[in-house]
Protein backbone atom coordinates (compact mmCIF):
# COMPACT_ATOMS: atom_id res chain seq x y z
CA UNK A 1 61.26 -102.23 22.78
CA UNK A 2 60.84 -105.82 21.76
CA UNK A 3 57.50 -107.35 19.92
CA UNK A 4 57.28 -109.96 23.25
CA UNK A 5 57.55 -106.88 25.98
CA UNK A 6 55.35 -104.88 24.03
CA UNK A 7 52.87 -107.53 23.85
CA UNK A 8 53.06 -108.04 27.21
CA UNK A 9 52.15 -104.32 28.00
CA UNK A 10 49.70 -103.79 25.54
CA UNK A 11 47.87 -107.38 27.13
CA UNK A 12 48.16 -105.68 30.41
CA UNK A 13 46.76 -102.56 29.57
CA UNK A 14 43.74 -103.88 27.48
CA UNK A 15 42.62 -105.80 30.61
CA UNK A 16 43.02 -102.85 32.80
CA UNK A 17 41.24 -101.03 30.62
CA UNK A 18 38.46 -102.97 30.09
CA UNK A 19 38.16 -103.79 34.23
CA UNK A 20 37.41 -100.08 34.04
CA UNK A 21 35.04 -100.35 31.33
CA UNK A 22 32.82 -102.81 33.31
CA UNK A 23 33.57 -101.33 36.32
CA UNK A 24 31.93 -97.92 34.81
CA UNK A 25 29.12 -99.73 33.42
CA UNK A 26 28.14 -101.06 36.98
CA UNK A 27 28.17 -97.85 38.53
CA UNK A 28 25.08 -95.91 39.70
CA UNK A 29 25.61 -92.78 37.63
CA UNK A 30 23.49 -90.87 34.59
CA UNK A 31 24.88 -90.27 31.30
CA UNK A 32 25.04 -86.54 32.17
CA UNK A 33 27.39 -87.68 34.97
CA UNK A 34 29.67 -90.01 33.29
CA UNK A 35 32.08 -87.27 31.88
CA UNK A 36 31.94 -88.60 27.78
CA UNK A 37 34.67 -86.79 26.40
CA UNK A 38 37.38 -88.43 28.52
CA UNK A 39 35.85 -91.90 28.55
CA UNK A 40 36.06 -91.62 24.81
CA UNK A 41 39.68 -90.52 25.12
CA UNK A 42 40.23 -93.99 26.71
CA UNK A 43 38.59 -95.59 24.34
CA UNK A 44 40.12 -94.69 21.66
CA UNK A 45 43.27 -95.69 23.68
CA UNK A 46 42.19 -99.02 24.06
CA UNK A 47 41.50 -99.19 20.37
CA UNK A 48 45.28 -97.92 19.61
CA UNK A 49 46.10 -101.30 21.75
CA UNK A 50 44.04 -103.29 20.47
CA UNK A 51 45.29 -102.42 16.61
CA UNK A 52 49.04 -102.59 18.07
CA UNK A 53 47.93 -106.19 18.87
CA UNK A 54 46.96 -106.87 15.62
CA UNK A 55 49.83 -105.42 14.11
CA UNK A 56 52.22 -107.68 16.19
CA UNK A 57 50.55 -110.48 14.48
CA UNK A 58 50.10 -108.86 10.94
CA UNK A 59 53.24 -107.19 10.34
CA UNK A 60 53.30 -107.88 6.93
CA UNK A 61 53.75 -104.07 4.83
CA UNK A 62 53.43 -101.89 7.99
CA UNK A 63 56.20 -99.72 9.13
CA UNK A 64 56.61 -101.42 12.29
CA UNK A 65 59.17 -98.59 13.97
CA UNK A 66 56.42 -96.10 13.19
CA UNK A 67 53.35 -98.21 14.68
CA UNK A 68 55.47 -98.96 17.93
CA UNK A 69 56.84 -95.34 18.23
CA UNK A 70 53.00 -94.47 17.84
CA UNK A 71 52.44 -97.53 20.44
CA UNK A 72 54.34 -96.47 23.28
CA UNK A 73 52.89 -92.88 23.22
CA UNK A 74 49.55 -94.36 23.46
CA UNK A 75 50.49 -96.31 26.63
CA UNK A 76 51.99 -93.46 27.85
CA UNK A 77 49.24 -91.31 27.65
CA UNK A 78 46.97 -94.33 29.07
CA UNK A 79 46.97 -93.50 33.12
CA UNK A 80 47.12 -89.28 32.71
CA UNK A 81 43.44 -90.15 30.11
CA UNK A 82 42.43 -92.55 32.98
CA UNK A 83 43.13 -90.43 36.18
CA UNK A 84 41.03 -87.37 33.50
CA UNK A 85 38.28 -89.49 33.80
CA UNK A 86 37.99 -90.16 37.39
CA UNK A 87 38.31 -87.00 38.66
CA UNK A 88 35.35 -85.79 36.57
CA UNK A 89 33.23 -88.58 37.67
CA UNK A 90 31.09 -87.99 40.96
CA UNK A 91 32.70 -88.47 44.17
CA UNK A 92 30.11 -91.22 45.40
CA UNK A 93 31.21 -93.66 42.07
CA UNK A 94 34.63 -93.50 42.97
CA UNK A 95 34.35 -95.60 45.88
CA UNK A 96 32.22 -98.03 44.19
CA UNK A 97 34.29 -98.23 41.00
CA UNK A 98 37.87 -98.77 43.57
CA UNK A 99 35.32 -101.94 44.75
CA UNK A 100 34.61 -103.07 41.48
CA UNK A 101 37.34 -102.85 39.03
CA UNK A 102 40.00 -105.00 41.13
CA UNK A 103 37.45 -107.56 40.98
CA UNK A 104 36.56 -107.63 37.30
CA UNK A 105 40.32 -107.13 36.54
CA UNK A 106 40.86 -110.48 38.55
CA UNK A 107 38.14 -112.73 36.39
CA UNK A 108 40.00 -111.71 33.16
CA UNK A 109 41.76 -113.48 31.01
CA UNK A 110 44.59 -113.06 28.50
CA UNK A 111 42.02 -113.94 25.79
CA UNK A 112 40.21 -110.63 27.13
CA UNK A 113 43.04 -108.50 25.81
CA UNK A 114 42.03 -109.82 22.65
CA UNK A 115 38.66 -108.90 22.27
CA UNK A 116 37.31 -107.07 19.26
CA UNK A 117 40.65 -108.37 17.43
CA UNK A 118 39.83 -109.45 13.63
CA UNK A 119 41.18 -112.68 12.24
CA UNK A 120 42.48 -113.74 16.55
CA UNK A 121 41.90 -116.67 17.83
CA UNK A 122 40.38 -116.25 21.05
CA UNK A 123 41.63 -119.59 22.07
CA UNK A 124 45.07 -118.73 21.44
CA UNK A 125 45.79 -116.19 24.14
């Protein structure tokens, strides 16, 4: 897979992923509802994108057929986690969260995927 098609996914999936994330956090549900283990599974998905990222631009040292071998499973593994999640969350959210998350997904940018990113320059996209 090449470093600009990679990038491309990983963008994609960061701002997907974070839609959901805000999407969650508007949604009428206790913290005994929200079903922690598999929203931690995401997020430690989104974290494996977000160091991929990081990588692209660092690649100084790392073994880069390693961290995109590594990269690709983590996408992979990114709508099975995600579908985990949403069927453990209560029916009445699920109609709310299909409402909100196209929304939020829609109002973010490609300096979203780069949130959280050390040494990025937001402005640079």
């Amino acid at each position: 897979m090449k470093g600009a098609d990679l990038r491309i996914r990983l963008e994609k999936a960061r701002r997907e992923l974070l839609a959901l994330f805000r999407g969650l956090d508007r949604l009428d549900v206790s913290a005994k509802e929200m079903p922690q283990k598999e929203l931690k599974a995401l997020m430690e998905l989104d974290a494996d994108c977000a160091e991929a990222l990081w990588a692209l631009d660092n690649p100084k040292g790392l073994d880069l057929v390693k961290m995109i071998r590594d990269t690709e499973e983590s996408l992979r593994r990114i709508p099975r986690a995600r579908q985990e999640l949403l069927s453990k969350l209560p029916k009445r959210a699920l109609t709310a969260l299909a409402d909100h998350e196209p929304q939020i997904l829609e109002l973010l940018t490609l300096q979203d995927a780069y949130r959280d990113i050390p040494g990025r320059d937001p402005e640079a996209g």
